[in-house]
Protein backbone atom coordinates (compact mmCIF):
# COMPACT_ATOMS: atom_id res chain seq x y z
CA UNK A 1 -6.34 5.84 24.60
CA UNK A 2 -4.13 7.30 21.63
CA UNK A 3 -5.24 8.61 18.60
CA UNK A 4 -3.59 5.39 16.96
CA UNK A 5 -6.22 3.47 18.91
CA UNK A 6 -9.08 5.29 18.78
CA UNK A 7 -8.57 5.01 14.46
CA UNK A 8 -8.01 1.31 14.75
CA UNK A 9 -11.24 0.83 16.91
CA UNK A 10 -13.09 3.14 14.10
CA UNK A 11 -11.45 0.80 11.59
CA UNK A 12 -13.13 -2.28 13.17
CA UNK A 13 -15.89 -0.90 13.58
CA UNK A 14 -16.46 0.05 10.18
CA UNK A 15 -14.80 -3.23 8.78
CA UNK A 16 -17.31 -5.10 11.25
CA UNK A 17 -20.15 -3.05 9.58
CA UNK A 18 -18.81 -4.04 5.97
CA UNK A 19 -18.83 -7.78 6.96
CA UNK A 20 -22.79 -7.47 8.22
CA UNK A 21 -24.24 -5.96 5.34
CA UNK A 22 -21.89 -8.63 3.09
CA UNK A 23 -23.55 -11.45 5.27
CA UNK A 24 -27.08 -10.04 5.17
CA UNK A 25 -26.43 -9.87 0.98
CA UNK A 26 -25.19 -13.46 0.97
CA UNK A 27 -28.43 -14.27 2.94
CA UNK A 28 -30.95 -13.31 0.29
CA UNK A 29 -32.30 -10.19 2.41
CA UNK A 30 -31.75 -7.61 -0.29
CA UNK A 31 -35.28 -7.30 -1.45
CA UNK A 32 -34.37 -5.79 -5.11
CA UNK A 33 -31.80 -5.03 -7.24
CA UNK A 34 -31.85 -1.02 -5.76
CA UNK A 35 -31.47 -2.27 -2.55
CA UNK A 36 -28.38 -4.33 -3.92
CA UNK A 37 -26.69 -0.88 -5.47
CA UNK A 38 -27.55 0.59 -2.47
CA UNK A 39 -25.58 -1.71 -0.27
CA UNK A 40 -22.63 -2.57 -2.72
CA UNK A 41 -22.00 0.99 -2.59
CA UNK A 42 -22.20 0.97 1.24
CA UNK A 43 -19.64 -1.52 1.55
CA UNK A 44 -17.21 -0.31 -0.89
CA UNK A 45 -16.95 3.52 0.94
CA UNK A 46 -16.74 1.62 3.76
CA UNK A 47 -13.97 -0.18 2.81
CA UNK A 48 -12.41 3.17 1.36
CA UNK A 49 -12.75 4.53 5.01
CA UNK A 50 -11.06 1.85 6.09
CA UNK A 51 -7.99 2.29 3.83
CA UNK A 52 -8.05 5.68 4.30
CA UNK A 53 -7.90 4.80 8.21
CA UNK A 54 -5.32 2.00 7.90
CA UNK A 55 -3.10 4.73 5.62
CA UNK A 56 -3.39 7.41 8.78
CA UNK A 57 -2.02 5.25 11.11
CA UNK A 58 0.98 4.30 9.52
CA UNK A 59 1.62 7.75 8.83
CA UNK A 60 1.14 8.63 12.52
CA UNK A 61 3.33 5.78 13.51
CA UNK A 62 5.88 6.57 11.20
CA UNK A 63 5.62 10.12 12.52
CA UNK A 64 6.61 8.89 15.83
CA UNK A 65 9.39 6.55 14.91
């Protein structure tokens, strides 16, 4: 397994995380609005770590071109 690989597999996993506690939100199981702050701000450094991961790999592949 490359490094390229391992990052995308982090990537979906951390995307796949994003997606659950979106669903669970969009299910009414966010008991108050703390709990709704809590997990908004979950998702979005998730998503950050995603970008951040997406933005290594292209810089790694473009390292090897």
């Amino acid at each position: 397994m490359t490094v390229s690989d391992l990052l995308q597999q982090i990537r979906k996993n951390l995307d796949k995380q994003r997606l659950e506690i979106a669903e669970s939100m969009v299910n009414g199981r966010v008991s108050d609005f703390s709990s709704y702050q809590k997990n908004v701000g979950i998702a979005e450094g998730l998503m950050q770590a995603s970008a951040i991961i997406r933005e290594t790999i292209k810089s790694i592949n473009e390292e090897d071109e």
